[in-house]
Protein backbone atom coordinates (compact mmCIF):
# COMPACT_ATOMS: atom_id res chain seq x y z
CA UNK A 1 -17.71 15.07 37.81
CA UNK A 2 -19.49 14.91 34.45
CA UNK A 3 -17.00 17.42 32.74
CA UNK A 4 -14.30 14.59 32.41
CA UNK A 5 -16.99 12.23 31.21
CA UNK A 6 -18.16 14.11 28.59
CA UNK A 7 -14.31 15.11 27.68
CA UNK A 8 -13.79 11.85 27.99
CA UNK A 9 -16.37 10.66 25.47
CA UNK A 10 -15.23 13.75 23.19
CA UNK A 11 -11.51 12.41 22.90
CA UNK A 12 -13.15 9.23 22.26
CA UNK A 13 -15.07 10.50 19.42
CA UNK A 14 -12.09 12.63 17.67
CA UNK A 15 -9.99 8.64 18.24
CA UNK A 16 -12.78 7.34 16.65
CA UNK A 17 -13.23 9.68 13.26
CA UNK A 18 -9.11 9.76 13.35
CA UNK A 19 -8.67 5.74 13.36
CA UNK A 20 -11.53 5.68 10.12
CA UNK A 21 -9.65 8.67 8.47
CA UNK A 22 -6.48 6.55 8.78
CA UNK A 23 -8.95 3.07 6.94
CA UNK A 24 -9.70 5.70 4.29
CA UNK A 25 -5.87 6.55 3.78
CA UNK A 26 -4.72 2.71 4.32
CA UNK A 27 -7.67 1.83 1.65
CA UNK A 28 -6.18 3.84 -0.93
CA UNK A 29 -2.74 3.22 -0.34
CA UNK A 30 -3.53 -0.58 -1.11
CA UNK A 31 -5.64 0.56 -4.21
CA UNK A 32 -2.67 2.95 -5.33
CA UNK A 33 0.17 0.17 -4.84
CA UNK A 34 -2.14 -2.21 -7.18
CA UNK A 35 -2.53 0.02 -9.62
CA UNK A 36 1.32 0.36 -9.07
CA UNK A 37 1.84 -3.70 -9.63
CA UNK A 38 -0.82 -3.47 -12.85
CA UNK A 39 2.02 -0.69 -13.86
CA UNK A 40 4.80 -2.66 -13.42
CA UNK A 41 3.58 -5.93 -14.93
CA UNK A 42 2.45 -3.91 -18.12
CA UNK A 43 5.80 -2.79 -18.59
CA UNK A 44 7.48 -6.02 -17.81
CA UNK A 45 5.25 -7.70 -20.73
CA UNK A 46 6.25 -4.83 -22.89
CA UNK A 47 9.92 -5.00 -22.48
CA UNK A 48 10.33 -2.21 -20.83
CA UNK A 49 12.68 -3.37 -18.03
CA UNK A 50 14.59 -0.54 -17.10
CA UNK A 51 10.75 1.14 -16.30
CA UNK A 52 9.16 -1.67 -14.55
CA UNK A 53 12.83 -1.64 -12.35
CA UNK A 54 12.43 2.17 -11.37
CA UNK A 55 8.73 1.64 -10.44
CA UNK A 56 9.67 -1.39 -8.60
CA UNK A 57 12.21 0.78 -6.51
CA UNK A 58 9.36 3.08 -5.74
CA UNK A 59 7.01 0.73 -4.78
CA UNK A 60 9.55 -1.36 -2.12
CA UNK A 61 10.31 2.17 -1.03
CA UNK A 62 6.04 3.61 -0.25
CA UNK A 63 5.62 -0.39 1.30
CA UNK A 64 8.94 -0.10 3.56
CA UNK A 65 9.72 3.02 4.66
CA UNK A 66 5.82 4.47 4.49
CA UNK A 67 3.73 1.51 5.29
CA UNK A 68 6.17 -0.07 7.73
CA UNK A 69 5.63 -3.48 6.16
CA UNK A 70 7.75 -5.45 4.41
CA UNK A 71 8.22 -5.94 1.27
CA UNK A 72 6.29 -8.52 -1.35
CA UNK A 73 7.80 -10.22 -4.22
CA UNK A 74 7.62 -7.83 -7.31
CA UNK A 75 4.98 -8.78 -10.03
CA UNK A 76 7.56 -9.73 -12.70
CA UNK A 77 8.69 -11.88 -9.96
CA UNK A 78 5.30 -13.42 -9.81
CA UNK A 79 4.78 -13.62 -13.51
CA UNK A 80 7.82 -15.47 -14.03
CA UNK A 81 7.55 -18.27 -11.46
CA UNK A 82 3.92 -18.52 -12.74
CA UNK A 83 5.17 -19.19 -16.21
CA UNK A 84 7.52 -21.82 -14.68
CA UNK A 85 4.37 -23.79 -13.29
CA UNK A 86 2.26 -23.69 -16.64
């Protein structure tokens, strides 16, 4: 009977160093899709519209269809109703 336990504790372990590969990958995911918004804004400020707009397609499209989460207002979204409360 202790073969299944220590299979057991085995699968348990591989779960275990799987679920904090998958924190590492969700960690920089997050970082990447900031550095993604930082992108977007910086072109939005330099009039560069038609960039920020295809780098806003790609980010809804990593958050949506690879995340599984849904999508956030854009950052020249956010810039623009910030300038509206200044």
């Amino acid at each position: 009977m202790a073969e299944p336990t220590s299979r057991s504790r085995e699968l348990e372990a591989e779960v275990a160093r799987l679920m904090e590969e998958v924190d590492r990958y969700r960690t920089a995911t997050e970082d990447a899709l900031q550095q993604l918004d930082w992108c977007i804004g910086y072109f939005v400020g330099s009039k560069q519209a038609r960039v920020a707009k295809a780098l806003g397609s790609n980010r809804t499209y990593i958050r949506t269809h690879l995340l599984q989460r849904p999508e956030l207002a854009a950052p020249e979204e956010n810039a623009n109703a910030t300038k509206g409360t200044s």
